[in-house]
C-alpha atoms as a PDB file:
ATOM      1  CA  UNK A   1      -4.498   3.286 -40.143  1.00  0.00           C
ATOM      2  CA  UNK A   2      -5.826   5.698 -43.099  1.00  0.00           C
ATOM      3  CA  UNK A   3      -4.756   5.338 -46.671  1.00  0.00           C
ATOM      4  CA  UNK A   4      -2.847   8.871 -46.055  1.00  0.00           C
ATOM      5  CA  UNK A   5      -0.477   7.305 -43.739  1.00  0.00           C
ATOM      6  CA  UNK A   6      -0.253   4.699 -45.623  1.00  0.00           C
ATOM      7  CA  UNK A   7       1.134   6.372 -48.486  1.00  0.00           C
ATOM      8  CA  UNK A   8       2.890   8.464 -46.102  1.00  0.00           C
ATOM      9  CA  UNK A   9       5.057   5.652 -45.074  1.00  0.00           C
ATOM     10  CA  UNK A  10       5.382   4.491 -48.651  1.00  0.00           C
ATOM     11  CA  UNK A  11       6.871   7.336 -49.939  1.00  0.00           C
ATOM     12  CA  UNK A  12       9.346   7.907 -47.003  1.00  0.00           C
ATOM     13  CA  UNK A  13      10.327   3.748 -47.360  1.00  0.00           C
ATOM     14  CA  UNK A  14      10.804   4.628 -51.341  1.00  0.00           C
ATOM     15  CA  UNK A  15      13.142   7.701 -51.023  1.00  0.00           C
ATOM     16  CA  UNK A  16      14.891   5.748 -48.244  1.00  0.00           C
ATOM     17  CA  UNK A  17      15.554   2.784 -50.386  1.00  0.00           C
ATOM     18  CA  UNK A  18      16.563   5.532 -52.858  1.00  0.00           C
ATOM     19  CA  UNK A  19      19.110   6.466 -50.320  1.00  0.00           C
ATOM     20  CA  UNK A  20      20.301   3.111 -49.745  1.00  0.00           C
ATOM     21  CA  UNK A  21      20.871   2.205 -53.237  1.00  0.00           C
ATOM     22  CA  UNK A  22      23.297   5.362 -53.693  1.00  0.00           C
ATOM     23  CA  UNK A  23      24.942   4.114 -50.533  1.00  0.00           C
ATOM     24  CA  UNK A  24      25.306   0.354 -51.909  1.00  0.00           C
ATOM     25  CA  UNK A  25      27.221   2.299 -55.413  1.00  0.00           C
ATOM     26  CA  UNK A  26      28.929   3.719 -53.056  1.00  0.00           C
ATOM     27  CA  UNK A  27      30.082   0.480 -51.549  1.00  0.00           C
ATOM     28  CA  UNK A  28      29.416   1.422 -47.498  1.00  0.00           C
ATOM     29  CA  UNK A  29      28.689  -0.329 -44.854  1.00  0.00           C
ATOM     30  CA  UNK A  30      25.621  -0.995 -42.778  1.00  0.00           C
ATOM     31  CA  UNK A  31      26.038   2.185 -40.964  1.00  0.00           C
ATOM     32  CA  UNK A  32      26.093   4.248 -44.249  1.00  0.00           C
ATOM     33  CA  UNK A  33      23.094   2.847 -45.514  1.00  0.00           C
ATOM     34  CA  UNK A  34      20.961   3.553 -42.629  1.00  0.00           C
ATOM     35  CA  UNK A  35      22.636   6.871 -42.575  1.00  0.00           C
ATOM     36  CA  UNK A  36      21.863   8.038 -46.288  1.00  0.00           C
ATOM     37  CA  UNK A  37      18.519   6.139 -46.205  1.00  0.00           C
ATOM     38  CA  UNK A  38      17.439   8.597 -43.246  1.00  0.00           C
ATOM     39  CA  UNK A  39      18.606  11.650 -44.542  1.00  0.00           C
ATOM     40  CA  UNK A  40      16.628  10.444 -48.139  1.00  0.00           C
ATOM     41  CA  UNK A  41      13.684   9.543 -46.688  1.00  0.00           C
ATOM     42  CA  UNK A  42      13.123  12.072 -44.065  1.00  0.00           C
ATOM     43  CA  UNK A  43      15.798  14.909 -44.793  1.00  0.00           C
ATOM     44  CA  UNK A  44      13.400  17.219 -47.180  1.00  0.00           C
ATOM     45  CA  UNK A  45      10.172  16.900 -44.403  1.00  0.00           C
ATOM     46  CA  UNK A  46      12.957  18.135 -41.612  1.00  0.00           C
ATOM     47  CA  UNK A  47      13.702  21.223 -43.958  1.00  0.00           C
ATOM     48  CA  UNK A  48      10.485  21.767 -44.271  1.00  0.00           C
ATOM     49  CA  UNK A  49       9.239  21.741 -40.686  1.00  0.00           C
ATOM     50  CA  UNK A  50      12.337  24.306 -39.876  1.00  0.00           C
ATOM     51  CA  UNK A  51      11.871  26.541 -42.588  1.00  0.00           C
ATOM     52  CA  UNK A  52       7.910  26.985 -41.372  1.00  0.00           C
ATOM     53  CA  UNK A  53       9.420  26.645 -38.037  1.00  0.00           C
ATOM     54  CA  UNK A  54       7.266  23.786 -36.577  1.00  0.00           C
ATOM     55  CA  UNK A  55       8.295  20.515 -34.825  1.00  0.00           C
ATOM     56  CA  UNK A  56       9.872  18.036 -36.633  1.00  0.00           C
ATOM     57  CA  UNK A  57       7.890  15.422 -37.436  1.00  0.00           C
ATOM     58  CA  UNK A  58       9.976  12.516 -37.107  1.00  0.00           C
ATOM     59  CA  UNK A  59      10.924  13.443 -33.416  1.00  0.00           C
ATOM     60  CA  UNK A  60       7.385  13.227 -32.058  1.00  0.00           C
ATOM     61  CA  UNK A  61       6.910   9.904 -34.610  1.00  0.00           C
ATOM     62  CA  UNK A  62       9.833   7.618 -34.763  1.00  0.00           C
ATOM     63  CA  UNK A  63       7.550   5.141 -37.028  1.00  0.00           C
ATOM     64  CA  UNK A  64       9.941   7.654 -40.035  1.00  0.00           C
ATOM     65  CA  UNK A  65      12.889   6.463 -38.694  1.00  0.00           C
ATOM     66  CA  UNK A  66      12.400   2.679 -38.018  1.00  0.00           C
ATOM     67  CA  UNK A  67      11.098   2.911 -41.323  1.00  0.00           C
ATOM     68  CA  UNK A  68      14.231   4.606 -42.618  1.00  0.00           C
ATOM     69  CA  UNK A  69      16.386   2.245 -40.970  1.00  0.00           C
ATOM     70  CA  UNK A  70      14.475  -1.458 -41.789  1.00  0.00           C
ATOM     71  CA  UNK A  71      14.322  -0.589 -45.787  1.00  0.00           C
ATOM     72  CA  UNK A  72      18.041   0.465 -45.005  1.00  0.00           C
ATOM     73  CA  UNK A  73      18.704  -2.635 -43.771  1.00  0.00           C
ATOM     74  CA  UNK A  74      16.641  -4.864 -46.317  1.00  0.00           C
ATOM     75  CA  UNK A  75      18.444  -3.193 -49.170  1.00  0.00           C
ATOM     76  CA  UNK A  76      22.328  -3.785 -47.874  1.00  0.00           C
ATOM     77  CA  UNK A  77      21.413  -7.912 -47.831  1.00  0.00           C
ATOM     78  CA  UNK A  78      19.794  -7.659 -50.447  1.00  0.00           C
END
């Protein structure tokens, strides 16, 4: 693995744990974290791909969203 998808991964873990915590002021449940920390963490890259009309990048690589989903899950027990 190269350091850019290395940091690649780091910054879509740290905006989904971003996500997470404004689902844990929020007081939701599990389903709500994974569900904010997915649309922090991988939301603005989706806008982008439309907007220059490419292919998502998280549908061809669903590393994004496993990734999304076990910081999601780490924050709510933590």
């Amino acid at each position: 693995m190269d350091p850019i998808s290395i940091l690649d991964y780091s910054g879509v873990a740290v905006f989904a744990a971003t996500g997470a915590l404004a689902a844990s002021r929020k007081e939701l449940d599990v389903v709500g974290f994974i569900f904010l920390a997915a649309i922090t963490g991988i939301g603005g890259g989706t806008l982008r791909d439309v907007i220059l009309n490419i292919p998502v990048f998280w549908i061809s690589n669903t590393v994004y969203v496993l990734i999304c989903t076990a910081v999601a899950v780490f924050v709510y027990f933590t």
